[in-house]
N, C-alpha and C. Protein backbone atom coordinates (compact mmCIF):
# COMPACT_ATOMS: atom_id res chain seq x y z
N UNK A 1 -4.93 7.18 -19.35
CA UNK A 1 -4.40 8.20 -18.43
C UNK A 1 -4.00 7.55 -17.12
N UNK A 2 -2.45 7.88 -16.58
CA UNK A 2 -2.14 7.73 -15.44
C UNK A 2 -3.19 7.93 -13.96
N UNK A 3 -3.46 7.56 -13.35
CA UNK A 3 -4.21 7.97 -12.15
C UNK A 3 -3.47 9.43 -10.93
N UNK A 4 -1.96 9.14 -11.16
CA UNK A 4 -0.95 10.03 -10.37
C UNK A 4 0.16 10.42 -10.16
N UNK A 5 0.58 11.59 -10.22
CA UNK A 5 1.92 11.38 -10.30
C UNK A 5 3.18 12.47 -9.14
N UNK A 6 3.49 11.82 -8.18
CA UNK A 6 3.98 12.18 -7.11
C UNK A 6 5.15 12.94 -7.81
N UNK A 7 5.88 14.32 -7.43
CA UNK A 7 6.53 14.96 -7.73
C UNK A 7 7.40 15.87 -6.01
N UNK A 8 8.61 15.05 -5.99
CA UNK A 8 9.09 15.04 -4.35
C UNK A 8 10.76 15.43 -4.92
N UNK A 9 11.31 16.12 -3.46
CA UNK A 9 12.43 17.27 -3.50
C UNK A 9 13.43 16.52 -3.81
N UNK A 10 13.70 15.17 -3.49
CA UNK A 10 15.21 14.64 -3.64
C UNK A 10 14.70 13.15 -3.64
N UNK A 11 16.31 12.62 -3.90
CA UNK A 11 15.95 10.80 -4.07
C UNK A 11 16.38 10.39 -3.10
N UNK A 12 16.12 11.18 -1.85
CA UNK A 12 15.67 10.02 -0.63
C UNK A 12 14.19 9.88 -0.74
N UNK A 13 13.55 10.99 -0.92
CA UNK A 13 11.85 11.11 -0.55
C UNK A 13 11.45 10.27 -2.18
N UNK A 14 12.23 10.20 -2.57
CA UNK A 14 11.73 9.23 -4.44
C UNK A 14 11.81 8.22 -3.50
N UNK A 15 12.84 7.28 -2.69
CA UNK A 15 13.22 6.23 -2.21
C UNK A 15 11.42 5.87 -1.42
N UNK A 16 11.62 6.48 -1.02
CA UNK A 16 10.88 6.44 -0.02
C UNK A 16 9.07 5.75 -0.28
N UNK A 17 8.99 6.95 -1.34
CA UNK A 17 7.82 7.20 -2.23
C UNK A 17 7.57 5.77 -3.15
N UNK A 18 8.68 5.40 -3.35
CA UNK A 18 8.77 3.98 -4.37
C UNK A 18 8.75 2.94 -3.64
N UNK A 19 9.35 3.30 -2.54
CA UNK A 19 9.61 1.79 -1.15
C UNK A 19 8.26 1.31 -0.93
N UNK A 20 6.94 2.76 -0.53
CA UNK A 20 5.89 2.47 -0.19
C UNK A 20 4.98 2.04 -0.88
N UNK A 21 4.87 3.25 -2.51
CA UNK A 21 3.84 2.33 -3.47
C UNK A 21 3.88 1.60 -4.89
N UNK A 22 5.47 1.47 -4.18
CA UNK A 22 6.12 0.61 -6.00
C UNK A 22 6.39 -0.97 -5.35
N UNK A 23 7.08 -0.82 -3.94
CA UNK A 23 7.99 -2.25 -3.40
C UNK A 23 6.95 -2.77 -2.16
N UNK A 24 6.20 -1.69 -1.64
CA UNK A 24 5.53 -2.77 -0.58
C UNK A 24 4.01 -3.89 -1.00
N UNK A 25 4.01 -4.82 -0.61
CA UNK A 25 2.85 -5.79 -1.14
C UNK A 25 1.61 -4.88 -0.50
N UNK A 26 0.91 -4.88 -1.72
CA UNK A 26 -0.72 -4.23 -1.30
C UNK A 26 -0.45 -3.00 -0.86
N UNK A 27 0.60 -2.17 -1.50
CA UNK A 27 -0.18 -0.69 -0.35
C UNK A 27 -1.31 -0.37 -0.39
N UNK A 28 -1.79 -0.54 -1.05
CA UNK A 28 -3.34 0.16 -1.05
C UNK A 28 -4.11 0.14 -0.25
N UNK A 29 -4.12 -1.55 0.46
CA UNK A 29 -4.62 -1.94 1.31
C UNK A 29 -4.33 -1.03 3.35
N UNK A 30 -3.09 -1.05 2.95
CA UNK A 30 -2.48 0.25 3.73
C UNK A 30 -3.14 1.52 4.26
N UNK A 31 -3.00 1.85 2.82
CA UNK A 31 -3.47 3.33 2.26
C UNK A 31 -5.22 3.48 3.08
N UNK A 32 -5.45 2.20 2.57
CA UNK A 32 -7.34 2.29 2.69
C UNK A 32 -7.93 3.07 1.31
N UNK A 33 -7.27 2.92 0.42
CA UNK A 33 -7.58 2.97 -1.17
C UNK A 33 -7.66 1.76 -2.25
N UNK A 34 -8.28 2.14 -2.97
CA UNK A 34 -8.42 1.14 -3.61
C UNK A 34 -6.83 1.41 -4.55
N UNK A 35 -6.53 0.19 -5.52
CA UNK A 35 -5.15 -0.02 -6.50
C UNK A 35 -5.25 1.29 -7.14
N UNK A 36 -4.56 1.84 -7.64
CA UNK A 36 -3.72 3.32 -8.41
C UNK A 36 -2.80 3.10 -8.54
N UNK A 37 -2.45 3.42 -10.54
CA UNK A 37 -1.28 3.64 -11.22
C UNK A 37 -0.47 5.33 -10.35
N UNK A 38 0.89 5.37 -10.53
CA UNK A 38 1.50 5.86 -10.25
C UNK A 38 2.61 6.37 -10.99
N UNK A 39 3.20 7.51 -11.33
CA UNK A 39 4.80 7.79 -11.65
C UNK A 39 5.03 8.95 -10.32
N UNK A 40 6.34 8.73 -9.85
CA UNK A 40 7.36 9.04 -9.09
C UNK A 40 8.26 10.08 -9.17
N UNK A 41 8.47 11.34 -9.00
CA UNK A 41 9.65 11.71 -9.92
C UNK A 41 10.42 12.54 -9.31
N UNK A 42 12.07 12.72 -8.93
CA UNK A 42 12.28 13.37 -8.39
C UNK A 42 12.95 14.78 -8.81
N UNK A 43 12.99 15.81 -8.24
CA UNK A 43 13.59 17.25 -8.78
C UNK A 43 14.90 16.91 -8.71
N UNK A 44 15.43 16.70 -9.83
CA UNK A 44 17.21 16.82 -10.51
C UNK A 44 17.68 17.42 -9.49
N UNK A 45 17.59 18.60 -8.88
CA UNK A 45 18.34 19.42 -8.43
C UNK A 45 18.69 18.82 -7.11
N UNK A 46 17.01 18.33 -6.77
CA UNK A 46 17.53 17.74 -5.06
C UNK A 46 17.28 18.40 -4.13
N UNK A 47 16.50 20.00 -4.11
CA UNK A 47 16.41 20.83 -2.94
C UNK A 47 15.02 21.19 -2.90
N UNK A 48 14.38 21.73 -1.96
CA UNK A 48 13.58 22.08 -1.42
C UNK A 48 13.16 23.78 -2.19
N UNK A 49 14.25 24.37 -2.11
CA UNK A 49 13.51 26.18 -2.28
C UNK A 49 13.54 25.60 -4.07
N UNK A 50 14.43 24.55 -4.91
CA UNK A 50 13.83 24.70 -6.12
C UNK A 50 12.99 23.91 -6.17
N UNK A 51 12.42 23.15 -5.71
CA UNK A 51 10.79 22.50 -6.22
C UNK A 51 9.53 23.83 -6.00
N UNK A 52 9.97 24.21 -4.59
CA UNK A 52 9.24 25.44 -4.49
C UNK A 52 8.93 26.35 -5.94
N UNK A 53 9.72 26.49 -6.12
CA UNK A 53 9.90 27.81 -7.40
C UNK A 53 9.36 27.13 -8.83
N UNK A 54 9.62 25.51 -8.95
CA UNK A 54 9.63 25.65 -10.29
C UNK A 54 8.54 23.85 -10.27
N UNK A 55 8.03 23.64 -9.53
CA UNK A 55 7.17 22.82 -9.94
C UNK A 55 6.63 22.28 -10.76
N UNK A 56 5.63 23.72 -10.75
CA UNK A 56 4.68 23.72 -11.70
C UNK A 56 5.59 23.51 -13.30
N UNK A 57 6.37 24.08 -13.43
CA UNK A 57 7.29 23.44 -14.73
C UNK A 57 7.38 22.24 -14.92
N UNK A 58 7.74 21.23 -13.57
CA UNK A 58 8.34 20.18 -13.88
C UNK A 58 7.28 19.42 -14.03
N UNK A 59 5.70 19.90 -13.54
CA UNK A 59 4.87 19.06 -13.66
C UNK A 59 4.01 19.59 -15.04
N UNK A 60 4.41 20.42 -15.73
CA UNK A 60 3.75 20.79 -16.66
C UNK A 60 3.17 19.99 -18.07
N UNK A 61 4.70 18.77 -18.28
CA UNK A 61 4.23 17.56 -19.17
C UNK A 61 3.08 17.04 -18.82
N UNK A 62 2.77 16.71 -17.39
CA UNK A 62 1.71 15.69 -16.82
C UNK A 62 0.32 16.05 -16.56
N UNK A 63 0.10 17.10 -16.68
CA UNK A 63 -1.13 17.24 -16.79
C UNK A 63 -2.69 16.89 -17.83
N UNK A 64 -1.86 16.36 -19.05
CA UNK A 64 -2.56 15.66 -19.83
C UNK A 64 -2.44 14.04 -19.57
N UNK A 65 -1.33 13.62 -18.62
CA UNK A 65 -1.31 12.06 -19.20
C UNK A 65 -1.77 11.61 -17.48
N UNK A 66 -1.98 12.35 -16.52
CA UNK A 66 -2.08 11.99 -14.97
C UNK A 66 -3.04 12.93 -14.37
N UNK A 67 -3.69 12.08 -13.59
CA UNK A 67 -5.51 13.08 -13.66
C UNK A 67 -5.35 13.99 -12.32
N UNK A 68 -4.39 13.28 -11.35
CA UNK A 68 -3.92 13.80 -10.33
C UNK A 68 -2.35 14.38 -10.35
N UNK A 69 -2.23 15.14 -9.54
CA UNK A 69 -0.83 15.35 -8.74
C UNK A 69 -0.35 15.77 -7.48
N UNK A 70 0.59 15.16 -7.10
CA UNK A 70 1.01 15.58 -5.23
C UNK A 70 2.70 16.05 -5.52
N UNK A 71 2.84 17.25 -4.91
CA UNK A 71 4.20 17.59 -4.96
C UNK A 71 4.38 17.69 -3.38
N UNK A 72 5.50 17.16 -3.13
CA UNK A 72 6.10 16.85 -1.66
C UNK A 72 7.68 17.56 -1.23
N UNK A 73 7.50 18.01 -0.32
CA UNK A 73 8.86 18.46 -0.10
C UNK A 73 8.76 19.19 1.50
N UNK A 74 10.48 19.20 1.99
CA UNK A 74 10.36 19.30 3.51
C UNK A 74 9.99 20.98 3.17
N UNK A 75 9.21 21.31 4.45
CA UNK A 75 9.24 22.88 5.23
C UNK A 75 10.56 23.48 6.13
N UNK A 76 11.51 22.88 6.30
CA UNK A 76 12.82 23.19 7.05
C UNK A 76 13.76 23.64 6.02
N UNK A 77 13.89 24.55 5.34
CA UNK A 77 15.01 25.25 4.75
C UNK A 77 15.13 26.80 4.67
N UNK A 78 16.54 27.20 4.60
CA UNK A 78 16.65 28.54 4.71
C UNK A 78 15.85 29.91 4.04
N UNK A 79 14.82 30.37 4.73
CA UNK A 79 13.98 31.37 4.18
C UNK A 79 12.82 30.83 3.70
N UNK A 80 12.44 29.60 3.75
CA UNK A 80 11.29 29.15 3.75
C UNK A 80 9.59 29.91 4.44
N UNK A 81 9.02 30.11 3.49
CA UNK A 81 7.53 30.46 4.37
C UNK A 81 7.13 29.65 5.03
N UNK A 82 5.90 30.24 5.47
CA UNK A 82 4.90 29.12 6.10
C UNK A 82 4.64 27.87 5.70
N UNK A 83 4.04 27.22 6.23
CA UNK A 83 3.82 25.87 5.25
C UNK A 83 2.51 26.02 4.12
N UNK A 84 2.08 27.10 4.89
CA UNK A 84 0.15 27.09 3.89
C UNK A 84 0.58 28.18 3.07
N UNK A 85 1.73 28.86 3.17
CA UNK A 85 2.05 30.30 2.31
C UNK A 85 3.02 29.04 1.15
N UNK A 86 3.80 27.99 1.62
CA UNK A 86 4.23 27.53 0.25
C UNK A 86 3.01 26.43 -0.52
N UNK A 87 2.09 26.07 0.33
CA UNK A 87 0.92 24.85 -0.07
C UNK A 87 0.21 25.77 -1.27
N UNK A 88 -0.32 27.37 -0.61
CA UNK A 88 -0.95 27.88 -1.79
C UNK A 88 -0.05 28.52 -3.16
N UNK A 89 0.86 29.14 -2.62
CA UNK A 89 1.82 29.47 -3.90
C UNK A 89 1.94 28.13 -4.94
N UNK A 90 1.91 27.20 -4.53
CA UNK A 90 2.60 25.90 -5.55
C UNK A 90 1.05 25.57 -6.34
N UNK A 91 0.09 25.65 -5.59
CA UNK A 91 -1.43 25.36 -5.73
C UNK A 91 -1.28 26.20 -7.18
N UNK A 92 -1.21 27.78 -6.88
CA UNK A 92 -1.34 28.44 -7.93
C UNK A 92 -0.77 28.50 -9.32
N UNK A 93 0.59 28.28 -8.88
CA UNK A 93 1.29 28.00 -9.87
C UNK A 93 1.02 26.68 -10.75
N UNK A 94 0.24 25.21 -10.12
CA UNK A 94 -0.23 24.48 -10.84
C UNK A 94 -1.55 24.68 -11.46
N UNK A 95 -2.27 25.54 -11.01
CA UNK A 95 -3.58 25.89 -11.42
C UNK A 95 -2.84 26.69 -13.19
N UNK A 96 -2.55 27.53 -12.45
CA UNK A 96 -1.84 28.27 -13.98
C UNK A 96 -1.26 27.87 -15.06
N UNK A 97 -0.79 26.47 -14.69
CA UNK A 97 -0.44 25.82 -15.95
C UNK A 97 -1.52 24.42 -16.53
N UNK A 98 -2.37 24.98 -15.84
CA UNK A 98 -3.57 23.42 -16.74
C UNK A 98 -4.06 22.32 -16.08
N UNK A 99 -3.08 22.60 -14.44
CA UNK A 99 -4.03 21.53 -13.26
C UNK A 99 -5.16 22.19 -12.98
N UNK A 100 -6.35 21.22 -12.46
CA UNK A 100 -7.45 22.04 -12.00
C UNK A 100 -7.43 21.30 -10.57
N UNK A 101 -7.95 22.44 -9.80
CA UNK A 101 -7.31 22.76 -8.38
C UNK A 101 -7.85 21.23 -7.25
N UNK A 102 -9.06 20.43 -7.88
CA UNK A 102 -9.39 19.62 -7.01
C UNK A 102 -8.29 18.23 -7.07
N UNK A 103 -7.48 18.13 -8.22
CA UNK A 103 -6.64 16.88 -8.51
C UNK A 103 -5.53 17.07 -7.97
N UNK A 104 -4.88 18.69 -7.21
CA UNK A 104 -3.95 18.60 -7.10
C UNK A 104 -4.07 18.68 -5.59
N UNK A 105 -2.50 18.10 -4.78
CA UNK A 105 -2.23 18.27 -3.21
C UNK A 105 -0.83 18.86 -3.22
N UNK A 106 -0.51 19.85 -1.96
CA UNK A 106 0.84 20.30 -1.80
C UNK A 106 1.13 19.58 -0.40
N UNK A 107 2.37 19.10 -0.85
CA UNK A 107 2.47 18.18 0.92
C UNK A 107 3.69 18.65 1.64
N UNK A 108 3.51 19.52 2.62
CA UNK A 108 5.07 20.25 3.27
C UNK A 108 5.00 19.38 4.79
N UNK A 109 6.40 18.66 4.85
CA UNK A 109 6.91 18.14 5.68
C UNK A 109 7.15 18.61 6.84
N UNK A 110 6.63 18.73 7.99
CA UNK A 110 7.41 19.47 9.32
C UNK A 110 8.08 18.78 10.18
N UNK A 111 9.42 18.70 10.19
CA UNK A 111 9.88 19.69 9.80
C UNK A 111 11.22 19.03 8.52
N UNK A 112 10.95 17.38 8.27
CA UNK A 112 11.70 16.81 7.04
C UNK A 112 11.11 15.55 7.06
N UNK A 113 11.57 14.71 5.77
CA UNK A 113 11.13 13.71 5.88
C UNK A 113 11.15 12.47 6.89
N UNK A 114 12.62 12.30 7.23
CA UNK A 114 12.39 11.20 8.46
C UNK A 114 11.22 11.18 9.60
N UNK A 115 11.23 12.79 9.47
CA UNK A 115 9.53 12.78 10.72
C UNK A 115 8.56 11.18 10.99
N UNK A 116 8.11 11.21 9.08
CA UNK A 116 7.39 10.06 8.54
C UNK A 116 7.77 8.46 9.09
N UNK A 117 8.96 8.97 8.87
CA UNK A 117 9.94 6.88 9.32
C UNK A 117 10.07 6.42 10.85
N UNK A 118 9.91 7.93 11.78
CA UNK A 118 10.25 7.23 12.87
C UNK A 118 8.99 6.65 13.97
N UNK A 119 9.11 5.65 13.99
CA UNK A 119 8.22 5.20 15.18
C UNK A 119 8.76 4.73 16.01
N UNK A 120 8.14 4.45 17.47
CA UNK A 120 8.62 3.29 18.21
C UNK A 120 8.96 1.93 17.95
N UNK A 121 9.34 1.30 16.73
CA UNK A 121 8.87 0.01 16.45
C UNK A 121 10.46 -0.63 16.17
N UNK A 122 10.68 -2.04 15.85
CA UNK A 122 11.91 -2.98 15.81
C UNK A 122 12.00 -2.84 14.48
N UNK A 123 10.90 -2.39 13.73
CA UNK A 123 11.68 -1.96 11.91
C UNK A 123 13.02 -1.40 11.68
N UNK A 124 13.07 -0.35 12.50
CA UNK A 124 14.04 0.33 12.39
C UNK A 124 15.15 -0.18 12.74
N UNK A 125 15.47 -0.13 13.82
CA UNK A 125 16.44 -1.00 14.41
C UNK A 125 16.71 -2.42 13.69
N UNK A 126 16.16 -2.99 12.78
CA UNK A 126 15.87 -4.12 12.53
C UNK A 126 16.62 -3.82 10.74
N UNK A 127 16.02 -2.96 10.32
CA UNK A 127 16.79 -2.02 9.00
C UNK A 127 18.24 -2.38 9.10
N UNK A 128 18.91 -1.45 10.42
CA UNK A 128 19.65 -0.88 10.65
C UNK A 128 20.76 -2.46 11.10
N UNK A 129 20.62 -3.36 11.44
CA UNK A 129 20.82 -4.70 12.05
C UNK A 129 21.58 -3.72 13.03
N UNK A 130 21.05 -3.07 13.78
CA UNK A 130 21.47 -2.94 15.23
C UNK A 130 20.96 -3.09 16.37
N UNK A 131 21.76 -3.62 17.15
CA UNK A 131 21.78 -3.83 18.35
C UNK A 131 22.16 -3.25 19.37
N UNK A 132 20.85 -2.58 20.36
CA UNK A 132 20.55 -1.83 21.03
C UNK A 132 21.05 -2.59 22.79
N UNK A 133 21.44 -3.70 22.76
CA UNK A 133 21.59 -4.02 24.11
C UNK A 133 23.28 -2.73 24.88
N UNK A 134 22.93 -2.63 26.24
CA UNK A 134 21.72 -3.21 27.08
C UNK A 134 20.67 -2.36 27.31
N UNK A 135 20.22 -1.41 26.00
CA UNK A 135 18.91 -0.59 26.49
C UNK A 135 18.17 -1.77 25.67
N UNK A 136 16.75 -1.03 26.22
CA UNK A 136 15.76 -2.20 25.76
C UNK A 136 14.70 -1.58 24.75
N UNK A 137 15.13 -0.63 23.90
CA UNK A 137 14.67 -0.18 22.56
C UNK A 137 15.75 0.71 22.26
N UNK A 138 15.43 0.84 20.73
CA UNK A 138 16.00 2.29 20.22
C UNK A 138 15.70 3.68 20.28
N UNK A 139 14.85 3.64 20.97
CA UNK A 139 13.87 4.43 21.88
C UNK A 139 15.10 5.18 22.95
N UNK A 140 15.07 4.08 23.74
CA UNK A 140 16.19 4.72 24.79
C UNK A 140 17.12 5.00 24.48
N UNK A 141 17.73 3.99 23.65
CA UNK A 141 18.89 4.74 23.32
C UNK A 141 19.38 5.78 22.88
N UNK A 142 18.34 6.16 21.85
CA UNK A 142 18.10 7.71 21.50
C UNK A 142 18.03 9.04 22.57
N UNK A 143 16.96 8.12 23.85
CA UNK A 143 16.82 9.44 25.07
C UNK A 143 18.00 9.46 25.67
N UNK A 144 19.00 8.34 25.71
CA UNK A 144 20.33 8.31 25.92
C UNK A 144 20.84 9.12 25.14
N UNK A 145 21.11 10.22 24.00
CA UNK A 145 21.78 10.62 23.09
C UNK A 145 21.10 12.40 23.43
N UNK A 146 19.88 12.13 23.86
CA UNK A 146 19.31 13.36 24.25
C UNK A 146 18.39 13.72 22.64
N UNK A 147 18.11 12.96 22.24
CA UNK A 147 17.24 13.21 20.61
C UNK A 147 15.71 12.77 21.01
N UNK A 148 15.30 11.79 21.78
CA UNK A 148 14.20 11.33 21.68
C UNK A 148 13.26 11.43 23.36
N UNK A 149 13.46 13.02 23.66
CA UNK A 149 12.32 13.10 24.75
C UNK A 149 11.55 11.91 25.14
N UNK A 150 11.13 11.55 26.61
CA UNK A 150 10.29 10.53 26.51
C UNK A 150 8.94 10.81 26.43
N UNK A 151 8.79 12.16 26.83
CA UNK A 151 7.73 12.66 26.38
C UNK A 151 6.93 12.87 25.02
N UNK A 152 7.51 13.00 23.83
CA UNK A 152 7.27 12.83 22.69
C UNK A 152 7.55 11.35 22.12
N UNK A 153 6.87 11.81 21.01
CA UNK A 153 6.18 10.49 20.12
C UNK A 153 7.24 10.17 18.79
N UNK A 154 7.94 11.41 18.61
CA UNK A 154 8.81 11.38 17.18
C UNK A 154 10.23 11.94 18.10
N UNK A 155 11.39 11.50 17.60
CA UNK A 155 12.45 12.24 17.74
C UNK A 155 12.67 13.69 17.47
N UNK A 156 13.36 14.82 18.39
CA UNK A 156 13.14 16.22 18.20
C UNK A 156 14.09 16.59 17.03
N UNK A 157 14.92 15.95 16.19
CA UNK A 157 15.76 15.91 15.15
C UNK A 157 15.75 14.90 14.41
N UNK A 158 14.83 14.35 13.98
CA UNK A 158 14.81 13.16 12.74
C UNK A 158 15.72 12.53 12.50
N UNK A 159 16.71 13.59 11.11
CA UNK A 159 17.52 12.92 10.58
C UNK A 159 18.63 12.85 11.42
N UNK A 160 18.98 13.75 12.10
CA UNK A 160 20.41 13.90 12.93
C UNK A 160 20.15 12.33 13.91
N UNK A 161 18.97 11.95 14.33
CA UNK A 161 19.04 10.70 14.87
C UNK A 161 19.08 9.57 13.91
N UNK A 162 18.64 9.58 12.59
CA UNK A 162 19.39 8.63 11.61
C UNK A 162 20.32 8.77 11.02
N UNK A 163 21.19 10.08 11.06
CA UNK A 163 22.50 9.83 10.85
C UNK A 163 23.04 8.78 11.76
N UNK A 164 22.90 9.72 13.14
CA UNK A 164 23.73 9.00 14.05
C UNK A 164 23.02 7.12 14.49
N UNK A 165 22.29 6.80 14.01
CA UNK A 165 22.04 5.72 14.12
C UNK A 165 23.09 4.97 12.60
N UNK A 166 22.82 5.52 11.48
CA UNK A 166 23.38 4.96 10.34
C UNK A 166 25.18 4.91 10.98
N UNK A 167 25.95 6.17 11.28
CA UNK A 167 27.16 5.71 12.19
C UNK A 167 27.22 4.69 13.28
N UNK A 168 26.71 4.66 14.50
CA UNK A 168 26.48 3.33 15.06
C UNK A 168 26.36 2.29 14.67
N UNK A 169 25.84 1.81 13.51
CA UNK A 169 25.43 0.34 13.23
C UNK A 169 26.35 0.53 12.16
N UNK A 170 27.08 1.38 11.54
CA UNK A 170 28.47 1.11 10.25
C UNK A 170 27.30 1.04 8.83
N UNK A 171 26.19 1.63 8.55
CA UNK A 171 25.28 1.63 7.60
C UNK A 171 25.09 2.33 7.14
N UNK A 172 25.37 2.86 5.83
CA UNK A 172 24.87 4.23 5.20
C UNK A 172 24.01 4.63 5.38
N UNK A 173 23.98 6.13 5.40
CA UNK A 173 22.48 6.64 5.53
C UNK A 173 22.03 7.02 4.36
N UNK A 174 21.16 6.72 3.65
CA UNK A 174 20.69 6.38 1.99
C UNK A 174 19.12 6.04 1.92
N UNK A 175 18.83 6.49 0.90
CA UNK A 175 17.53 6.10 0.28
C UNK A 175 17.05 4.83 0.55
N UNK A 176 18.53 3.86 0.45
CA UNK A 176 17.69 2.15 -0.07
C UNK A 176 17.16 1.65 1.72
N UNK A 177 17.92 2.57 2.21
CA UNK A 177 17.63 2.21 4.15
C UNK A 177 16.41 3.06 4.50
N UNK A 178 16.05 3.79 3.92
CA UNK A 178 14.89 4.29 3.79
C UNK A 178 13.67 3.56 3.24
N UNK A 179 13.73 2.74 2.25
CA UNK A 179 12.95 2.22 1.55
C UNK A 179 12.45 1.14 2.26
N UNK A 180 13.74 0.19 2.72
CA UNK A 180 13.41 -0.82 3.52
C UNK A 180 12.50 -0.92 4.59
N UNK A 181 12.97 0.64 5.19
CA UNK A 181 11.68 0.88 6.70
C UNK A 181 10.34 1.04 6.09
N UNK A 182 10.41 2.13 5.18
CA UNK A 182 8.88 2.37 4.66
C UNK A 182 7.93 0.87 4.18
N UNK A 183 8.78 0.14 3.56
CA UNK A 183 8.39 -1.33 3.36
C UNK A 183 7.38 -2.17 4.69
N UNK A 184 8.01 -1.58 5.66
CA UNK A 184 7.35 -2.57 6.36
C UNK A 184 6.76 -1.71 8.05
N UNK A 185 7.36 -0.75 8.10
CA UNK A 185 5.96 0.05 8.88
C UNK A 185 4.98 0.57 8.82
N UNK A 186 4.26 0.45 9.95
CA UNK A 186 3.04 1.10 9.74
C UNK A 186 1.94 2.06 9.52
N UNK A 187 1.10 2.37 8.45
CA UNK A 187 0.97 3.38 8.69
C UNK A 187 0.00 4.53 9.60
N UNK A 188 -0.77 3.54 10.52
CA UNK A 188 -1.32 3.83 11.60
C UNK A 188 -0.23 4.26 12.35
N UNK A 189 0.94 3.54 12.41
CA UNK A 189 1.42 4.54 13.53
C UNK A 189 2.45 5.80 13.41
N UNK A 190 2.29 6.77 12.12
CA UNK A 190 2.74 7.97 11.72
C UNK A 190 1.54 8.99 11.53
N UNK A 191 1.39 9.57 12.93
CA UNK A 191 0.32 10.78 13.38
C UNK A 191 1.06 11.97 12.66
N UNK A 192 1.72 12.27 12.07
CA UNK A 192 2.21 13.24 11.43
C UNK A 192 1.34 13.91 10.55
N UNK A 193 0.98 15.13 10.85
CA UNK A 193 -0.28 15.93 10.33
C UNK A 193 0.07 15.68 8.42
N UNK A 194 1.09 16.46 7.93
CA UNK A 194 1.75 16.51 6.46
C UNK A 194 0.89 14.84 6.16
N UNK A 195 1.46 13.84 6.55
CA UNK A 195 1.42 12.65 6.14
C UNK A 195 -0.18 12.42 5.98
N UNK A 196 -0.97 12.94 7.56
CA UNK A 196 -1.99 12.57 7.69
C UNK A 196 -3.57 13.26 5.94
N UNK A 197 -2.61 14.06 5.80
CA UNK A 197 -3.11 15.02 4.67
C UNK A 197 -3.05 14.06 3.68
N UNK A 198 -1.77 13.38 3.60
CA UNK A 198 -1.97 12.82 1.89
C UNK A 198 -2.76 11.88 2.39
N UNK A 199 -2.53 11.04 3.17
CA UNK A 199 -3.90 10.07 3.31
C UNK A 199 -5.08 10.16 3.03
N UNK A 200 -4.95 11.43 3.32
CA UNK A 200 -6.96 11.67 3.09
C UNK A 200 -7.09 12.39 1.81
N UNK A 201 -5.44 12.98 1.31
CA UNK A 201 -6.09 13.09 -0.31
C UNK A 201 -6.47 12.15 -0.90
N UNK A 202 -5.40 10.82 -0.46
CA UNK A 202 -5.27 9.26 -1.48
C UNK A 202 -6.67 8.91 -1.04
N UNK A 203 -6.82 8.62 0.07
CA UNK A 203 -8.70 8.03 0.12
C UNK A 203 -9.46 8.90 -0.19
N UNK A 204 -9.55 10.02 -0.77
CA UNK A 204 -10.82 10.69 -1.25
C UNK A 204 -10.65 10.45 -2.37
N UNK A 205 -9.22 10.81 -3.12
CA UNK A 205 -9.24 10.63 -4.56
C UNK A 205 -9.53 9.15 -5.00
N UNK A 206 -9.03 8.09 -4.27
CA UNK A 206 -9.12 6.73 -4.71
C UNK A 206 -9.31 5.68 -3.45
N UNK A 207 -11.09 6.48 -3.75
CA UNK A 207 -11.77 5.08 -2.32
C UNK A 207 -11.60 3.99 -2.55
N UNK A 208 -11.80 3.09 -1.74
CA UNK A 208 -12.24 1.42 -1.75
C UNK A 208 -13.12 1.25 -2.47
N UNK A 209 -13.28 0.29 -3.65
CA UNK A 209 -14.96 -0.29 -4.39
C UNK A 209 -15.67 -0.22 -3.48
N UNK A 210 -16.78 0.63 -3.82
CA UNK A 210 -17.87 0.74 -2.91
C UNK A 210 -18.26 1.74 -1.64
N UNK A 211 -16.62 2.25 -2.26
CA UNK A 211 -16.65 3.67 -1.20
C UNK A 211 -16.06 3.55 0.08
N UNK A 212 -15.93 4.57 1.08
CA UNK A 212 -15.75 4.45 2.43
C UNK A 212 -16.69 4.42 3.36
């Protein structure tokens, strides 16, 4: 039996998901878990209100061959509930088909995925091979654009600041530029509550030998 199997809205967040525990050396070590098998998988469709609705379908094969499951997807779409009104609906709907409720996690994004990617750090910029002179991060340059308060810790529009970064530097904005960042930042420095959740599902479900 598989140990887990991540079930996320589109193939940027697959990108993403694979960058961290398929392509980076040692995530685990990362994580603060011990090694875990994994499958990946993303919803065909690509959206958010249908993973909502039909999950539990798509995860319905896996419940015999994967002891766990995490379904992921952003909280920012049209007519969307709460985040704990879609965490328990999806809960239920996997309970109902043959998950039992302690293996499974619902992970809602606030308010999308880039939330996760952005830090203060030269990864990005470094992804991106751009060059920020004469500000002296991508930081500023962003508060230059009016996206990145200096008061806050994350940009107030995620992706709209990696679009417009992917235009500036002439770089698609894509999964595989996604992957690359997740590769090599850190994950101490993504305070992002959503994120901070799977963490502590992954280390409860799969401590270090010998425990925490």
């Amino acid at each position: 039996m598989e140990d887990c199997i991540f079930l996320v809205a589109d193939k940027q967040m697959e990108s993403v998901f694979k960058g961290f525990l398929k392509e980076r050396n040692n995530f685990h070590s990362s994580l603060g878990t011990r090694p875990f098998t994994c499958d990946i998988k993303a919803d065909r469709a690509g959206n958010d209100p249908g993973l909502y609705t039909r999950s539990h379908e798509l995860l319905r094969p896996y419940y015999r061959t994967h002891q766990h499951a995490v379904v992921v997807l952003d909280g920012d779409w049209q007519g969307a509930p709460e985040a704990e009104a879609i965490r328990t609906k999806i809960k239920g709907d996997l309970t109902s088909t043959g998950w039992h409720r302690g293996n499974i996690e619902v992970i809602v994004i606030d308010p999308e995925l880039e939330i996760w990617l952005w830090q203060d750090s030269p990864h990005i910029a470094n992804a991106f091979q751009f060059n920020y002179h004469p500000h002296s991060s991508l930081k500023s340059w962003l508060e230059d654009k009016g996206l990145w308060p200096p008061t806050q810790l994350k940009p107030v529009q995620p992706k709209k600041a990696f679009e417009l970064l992917s235009i500036e530097a002439h770089i698609p904005h894509s999964g595989a530029i996604y992957s690359k960042i997740v590769q090599r930042v850190s994950v101490n420095g993504c305070t992002d509550r959503a994120f901070r959740l799977l963490l502590e599902t992954l280390q409860r479900w799969f401590p270090p030998e010998g425990g925490l």
